[in-house]
C-alpha atoms as a PDB file:
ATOM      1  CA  UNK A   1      -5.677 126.552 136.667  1.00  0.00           C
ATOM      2  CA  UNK A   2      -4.719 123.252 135.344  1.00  0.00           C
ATOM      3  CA  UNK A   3      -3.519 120.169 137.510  1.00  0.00           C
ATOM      4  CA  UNK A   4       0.023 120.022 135.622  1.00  0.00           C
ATOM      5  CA  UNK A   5       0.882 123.731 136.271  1.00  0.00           C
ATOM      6  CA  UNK A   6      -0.565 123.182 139.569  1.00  0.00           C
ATOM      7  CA  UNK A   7       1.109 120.307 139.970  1.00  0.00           C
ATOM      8  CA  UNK A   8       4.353 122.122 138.753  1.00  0.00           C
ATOM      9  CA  UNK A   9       4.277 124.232 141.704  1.00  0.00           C
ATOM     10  CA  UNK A  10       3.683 121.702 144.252  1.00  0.00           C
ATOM     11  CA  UNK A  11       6.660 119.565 142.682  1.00  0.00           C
ATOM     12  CA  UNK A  12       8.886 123.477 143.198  1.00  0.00           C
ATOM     13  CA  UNK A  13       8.075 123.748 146.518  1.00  0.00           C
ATOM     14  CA  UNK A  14       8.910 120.184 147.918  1.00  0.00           C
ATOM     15  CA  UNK A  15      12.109 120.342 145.982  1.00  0.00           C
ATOM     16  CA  UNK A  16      12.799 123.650 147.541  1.00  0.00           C
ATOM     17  CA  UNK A  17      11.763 121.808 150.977  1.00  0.00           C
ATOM     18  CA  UNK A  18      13.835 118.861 150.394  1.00  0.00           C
ATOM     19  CA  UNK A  19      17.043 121.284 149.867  1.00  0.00           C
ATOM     20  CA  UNK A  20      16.153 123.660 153.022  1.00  0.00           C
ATOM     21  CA  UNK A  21      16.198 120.727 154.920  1.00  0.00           C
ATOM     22  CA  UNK A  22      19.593 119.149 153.368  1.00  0.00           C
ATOM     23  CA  UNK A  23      21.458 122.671 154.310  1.00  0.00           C
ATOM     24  CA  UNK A  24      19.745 122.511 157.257  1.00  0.00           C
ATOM     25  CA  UNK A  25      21.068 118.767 158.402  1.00  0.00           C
ATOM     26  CA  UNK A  26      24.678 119.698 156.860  1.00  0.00           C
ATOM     27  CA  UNK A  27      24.393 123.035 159.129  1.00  0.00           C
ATOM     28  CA  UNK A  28      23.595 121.185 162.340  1.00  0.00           C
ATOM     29  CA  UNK A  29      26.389 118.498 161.923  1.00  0.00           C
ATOM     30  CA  UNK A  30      29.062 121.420 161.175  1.00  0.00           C
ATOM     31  CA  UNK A  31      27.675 122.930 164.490  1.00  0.00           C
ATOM     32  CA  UNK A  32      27.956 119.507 166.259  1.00  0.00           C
ATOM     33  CA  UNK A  33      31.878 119.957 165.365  1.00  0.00           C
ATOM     34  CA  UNK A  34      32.371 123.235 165.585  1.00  0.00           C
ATOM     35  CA  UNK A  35      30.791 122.947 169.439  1.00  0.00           C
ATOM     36  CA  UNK A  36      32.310 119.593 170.346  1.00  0.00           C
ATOM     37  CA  UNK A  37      36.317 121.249 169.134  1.00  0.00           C
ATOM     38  CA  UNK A  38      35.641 124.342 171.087  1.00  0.00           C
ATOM     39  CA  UNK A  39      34.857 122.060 174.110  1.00  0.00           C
ATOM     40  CA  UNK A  40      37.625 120.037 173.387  1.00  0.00           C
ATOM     41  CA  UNK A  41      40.266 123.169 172.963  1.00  0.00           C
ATOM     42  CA  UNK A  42      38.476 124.499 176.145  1.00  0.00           C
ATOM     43  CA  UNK A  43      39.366 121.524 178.230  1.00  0.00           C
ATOM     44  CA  UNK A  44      42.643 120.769 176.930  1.00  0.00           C
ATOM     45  CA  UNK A  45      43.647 124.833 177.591  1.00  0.00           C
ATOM     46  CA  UNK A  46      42.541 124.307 181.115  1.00  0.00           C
ATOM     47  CA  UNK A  47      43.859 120.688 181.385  1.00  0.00           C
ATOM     48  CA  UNK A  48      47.440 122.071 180.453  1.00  0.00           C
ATOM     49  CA  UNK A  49      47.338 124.784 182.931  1.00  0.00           C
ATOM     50  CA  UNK A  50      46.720 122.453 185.241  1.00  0.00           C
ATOM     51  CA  UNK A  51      49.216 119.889 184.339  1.00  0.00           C
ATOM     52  CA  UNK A  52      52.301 122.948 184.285  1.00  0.00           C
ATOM     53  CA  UNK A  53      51.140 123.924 187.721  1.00  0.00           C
ATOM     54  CA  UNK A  54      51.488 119.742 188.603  1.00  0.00           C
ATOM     55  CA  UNK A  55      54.916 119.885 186.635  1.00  0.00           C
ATOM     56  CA  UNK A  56      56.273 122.678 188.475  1.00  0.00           C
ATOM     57  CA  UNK A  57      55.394 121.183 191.735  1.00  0.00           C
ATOM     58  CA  UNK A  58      57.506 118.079 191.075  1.00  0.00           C
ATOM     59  CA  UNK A  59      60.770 117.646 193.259  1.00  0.00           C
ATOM     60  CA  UNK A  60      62.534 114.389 192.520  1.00  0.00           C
ATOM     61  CA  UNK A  61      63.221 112.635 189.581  1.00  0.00           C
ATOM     62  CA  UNK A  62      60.556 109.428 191.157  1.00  0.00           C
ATOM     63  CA  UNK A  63      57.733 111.869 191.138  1.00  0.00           C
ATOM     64  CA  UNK A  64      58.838 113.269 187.811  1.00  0.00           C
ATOM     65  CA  UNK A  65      58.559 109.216 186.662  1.00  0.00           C
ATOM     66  CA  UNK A  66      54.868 108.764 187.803  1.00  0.00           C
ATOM     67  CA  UNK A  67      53.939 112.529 186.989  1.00  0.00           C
ATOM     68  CA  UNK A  68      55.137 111.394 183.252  1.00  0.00           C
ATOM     69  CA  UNK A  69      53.799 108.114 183.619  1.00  0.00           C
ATOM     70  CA  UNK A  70      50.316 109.501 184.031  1.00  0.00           C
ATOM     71  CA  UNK A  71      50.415 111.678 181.221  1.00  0.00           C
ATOM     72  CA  UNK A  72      49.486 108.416 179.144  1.00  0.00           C
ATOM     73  CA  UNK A  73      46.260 106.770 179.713  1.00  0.00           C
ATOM     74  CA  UNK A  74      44.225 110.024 180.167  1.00  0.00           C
ATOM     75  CA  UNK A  75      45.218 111.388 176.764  1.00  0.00           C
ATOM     76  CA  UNK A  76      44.540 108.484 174.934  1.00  0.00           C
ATOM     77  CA  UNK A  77      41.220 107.568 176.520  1.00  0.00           C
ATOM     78  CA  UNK A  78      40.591 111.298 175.823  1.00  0.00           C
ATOM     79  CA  UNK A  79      41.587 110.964 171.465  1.00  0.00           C
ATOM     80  CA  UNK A  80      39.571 107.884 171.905  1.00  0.00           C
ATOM     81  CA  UNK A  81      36.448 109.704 173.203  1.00  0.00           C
ATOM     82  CA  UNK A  82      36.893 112.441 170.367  1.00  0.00           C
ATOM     83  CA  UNK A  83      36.812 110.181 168.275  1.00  0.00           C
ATOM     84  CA  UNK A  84      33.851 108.629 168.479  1.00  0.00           C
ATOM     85  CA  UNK A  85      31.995 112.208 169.237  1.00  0.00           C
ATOM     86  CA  UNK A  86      33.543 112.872 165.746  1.00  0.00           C
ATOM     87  CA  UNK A  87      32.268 109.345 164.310  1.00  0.00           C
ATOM     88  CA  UNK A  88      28.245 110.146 165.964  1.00  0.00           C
ATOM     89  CA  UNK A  89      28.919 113.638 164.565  1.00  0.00           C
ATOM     90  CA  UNK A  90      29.190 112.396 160.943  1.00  0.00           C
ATOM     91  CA  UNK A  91      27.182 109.019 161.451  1.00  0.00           C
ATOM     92  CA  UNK A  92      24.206 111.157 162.721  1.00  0.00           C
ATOM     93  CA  UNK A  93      24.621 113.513 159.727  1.00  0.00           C
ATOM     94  CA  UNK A  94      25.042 110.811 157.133  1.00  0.00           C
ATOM     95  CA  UNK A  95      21.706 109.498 158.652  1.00  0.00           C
ATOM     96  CA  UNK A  96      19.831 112.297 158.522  1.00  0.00           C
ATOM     97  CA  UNK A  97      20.887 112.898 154.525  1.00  0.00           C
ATOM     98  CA  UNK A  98      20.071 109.192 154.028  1.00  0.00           C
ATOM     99  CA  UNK A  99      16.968 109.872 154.959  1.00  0.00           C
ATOM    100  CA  UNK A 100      16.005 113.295 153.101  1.00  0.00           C
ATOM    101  CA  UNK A 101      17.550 111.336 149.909  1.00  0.00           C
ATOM    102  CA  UNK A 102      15.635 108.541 150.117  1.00  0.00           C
ATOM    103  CA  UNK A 103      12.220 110.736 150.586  1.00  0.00           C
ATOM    104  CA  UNK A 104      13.352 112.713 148.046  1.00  0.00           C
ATOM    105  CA  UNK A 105      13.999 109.721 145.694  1.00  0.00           C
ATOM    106  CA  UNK A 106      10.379 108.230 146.742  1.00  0.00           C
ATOM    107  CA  UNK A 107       9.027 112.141 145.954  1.00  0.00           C
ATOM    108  CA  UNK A 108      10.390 111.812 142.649  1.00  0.00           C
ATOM    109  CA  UNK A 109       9.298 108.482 141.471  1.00  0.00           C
ATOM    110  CA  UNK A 110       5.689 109.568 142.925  1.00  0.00           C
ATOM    111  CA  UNK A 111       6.174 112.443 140.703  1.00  0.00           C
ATOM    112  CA  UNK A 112       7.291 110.103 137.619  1.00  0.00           C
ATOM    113  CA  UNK A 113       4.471 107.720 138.398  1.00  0.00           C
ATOM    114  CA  UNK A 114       1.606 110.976 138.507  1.00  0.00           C
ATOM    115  CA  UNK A 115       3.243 112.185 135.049  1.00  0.00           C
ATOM    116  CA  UNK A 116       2.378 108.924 133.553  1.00  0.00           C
ATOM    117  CA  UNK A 117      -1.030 108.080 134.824  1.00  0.00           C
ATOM    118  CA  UNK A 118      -1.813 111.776 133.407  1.00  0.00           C
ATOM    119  CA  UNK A 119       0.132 110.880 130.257  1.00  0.00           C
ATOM    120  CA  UNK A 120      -1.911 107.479 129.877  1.00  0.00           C
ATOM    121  CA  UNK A 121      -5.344 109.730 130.579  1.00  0.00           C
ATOM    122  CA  UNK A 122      -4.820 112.117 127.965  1.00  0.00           C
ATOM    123  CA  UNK A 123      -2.816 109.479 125.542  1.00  0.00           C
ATOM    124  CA  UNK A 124      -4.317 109.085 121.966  1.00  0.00           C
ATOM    125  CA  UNK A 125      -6.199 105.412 121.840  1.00  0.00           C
ATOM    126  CA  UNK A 126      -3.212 102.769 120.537  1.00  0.00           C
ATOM    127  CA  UNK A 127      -0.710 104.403 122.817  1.00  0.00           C
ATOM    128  CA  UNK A 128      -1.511 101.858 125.773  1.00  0.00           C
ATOM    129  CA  UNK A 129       1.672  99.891 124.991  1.00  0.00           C
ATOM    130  CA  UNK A 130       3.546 102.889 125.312  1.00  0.00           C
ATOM    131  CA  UNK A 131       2.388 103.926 128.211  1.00  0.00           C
ATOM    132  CA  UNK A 132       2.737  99.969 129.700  1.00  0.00           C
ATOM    133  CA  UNK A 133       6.436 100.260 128.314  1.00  0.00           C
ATOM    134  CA  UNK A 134       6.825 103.487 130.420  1.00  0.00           C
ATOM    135  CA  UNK A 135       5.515 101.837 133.906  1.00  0.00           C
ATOM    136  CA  UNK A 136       7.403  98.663 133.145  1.00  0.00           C
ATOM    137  CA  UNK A 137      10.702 101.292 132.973  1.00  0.00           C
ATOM    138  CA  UNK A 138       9.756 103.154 136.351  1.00  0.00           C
ATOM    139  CA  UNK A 139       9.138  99.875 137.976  1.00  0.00           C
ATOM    140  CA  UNK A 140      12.808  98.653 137.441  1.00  0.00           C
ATOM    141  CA  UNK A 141      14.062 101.891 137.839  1.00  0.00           C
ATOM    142  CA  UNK A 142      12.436 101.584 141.264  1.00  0.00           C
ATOM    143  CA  UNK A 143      13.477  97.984 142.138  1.00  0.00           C
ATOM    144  CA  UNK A 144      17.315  98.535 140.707  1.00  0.00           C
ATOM    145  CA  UNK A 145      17.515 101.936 142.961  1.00  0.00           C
ATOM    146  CA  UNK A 146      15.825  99.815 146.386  1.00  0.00           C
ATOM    147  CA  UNK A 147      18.436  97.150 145.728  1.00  0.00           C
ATOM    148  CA  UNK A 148      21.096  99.634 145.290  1.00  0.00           C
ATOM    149  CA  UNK A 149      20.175 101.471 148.449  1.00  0.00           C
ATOM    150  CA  UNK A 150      20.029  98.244 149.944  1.00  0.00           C
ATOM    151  CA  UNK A 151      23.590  97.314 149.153  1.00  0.00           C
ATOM    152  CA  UNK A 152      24.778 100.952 150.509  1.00  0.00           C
ATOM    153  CA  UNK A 153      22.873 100.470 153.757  1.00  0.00           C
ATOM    154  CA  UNK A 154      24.612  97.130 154.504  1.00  0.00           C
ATOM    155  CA  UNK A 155      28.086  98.529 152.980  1.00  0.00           C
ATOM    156  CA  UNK A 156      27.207 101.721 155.580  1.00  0.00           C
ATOM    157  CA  UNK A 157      26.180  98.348 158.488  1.00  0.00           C
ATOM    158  CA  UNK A 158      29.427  96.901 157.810  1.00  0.00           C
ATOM    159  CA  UNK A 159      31.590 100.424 157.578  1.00  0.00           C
ATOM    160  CA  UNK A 160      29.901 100.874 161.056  1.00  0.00           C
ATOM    161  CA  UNK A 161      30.833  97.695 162.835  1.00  0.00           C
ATOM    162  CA  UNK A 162      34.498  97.742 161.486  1.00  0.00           C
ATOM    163  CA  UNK A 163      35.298 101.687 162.997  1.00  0.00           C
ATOM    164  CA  UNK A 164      33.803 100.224 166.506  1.00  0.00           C
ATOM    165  CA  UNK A 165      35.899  97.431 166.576  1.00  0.00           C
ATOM    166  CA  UNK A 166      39.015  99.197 165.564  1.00  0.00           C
ATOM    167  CA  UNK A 167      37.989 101.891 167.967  1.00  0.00           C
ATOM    168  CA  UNK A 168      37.463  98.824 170.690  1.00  0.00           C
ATOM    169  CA  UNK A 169      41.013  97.352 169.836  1.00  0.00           C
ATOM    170  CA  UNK A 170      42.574 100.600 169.795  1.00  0.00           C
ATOM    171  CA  UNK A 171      40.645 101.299 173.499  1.00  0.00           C
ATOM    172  CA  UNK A 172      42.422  97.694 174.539  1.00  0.00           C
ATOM    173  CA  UNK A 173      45.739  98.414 172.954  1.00  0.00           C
ATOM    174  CA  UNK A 174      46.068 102.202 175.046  1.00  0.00           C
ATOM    175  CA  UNK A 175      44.993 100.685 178.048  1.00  0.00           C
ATOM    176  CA  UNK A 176      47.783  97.639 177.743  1.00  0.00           C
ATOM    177  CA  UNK A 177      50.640 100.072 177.002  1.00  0.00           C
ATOM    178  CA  UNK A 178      49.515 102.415 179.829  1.00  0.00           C
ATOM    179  CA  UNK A 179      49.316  99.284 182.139  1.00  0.00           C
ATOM    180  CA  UNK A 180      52.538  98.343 180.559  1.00  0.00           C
ATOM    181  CA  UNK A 181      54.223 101.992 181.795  1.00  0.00           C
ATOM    182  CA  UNK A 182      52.887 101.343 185.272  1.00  0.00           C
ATOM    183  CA  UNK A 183      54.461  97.838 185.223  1.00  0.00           C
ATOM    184  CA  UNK A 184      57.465  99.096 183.789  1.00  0.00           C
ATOM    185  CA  UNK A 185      57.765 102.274 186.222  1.00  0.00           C
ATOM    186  CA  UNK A 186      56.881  99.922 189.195  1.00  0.00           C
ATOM    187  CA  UNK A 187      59.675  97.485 188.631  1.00  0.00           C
ATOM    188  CA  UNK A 188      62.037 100.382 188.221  1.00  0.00           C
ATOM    189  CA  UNK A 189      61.044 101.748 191.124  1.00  0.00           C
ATOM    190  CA  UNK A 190      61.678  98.514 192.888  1.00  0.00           C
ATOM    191  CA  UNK A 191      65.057  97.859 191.795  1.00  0.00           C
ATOM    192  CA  UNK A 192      65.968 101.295 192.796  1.00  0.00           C
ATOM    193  CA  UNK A 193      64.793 100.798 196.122  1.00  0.00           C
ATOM    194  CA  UNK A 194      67.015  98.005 197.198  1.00  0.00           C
ATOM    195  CA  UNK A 195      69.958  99.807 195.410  1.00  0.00           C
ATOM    196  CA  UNK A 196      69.339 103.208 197.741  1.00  0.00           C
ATOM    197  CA  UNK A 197      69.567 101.166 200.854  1.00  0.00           C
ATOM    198  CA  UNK A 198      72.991  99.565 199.921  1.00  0.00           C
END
């Protein structure tokens, strides 16, 4: 057997690889979700059991205040939390694809690079410049698709440190109004004191 037909087949077979292990990746982050929203449905099924059982047990419109009032900070500390399970979900998965393209991307320009040098081996004498021409093309090829990858890693960097700090301000601004709702229910709670007594 010939090393282009052989070749051939070992070309088939990483390419069938490369895809297994895409599907694969894809599969495992859809799992990720699929198991982090059953735990989350799970948890919020028992969590509002709980809370109606709290609810009913409420007898006076102060208790019904700071029963209410603590509805706040857990829920959004819990969307919070989701949402950055969600964000490692897809971050992990966009990693993992990142990676399997760029191997696949190397695999290919290996692949270009073999075809040549066999080209250039069995090329008729005078077809050197040719075959020059045809490295010179995979070289830039090469360089333009490492600076583009470059530019999407940093764009990815950047993407990245923008969702944390919206995530952090978004962490700061829950907490504030939920300390603002204790604040607020305090002082009510303090000028209705003085007012019972009277």
């Amino acid at each position: 057997m010939s090393a282009v037909p052989q070749q051939v087949l070992v070309n088939q077979k990483a390419s069938v690889d490369n895809l297994l292990a895409f599907q694969e990746a894809v599969f495992n982050g859809f799992e990720k979700l699929v198991d982090l929203n059953l735990k989350v449905a799970r948890a919020s099924l028992d969590e509002a059991a709980q809370k109606t059982q709290e609810a009913l047990e409420v007898k006076d419109v102060q208790e019904a205040v700071n029963f209410a009032s603590g509805l706040v900070q857990p829920n959004t500390d819990k969307v919070t939390a989701y949402g950055k399970h969600v964000y490692d979900i897809i971050s992990g998965l966009q990693s993992s694809l990142t990676k399997l393209t760029e191997e696949q991307v190397a695999q290919a320009q290996r692949q270009v690079d073999d075809a040549i040098e066999q080209l250039a081996k069995n090329a008729p004498t005078g077809s050197e410049g040719a075959v020059a021409l045809m490295k010179s093309t995979l070289a830039t090829a090469t360089s333009a698709y490492e600076s583009a990858a470059k530019v999407a890693r940093q764009a990815s960097d950047a993407a990245e440190s923008n969702i944390a700090a919206a995530t952090n301000a978004t962490l700061k601004a829950a907490n504030e109004a939920a300390e603002a709702t204790k604040t607020a229910t305090t002082s009510t709670r303090a000028r209705r004191a003085p007012a019972a007594e009277a």
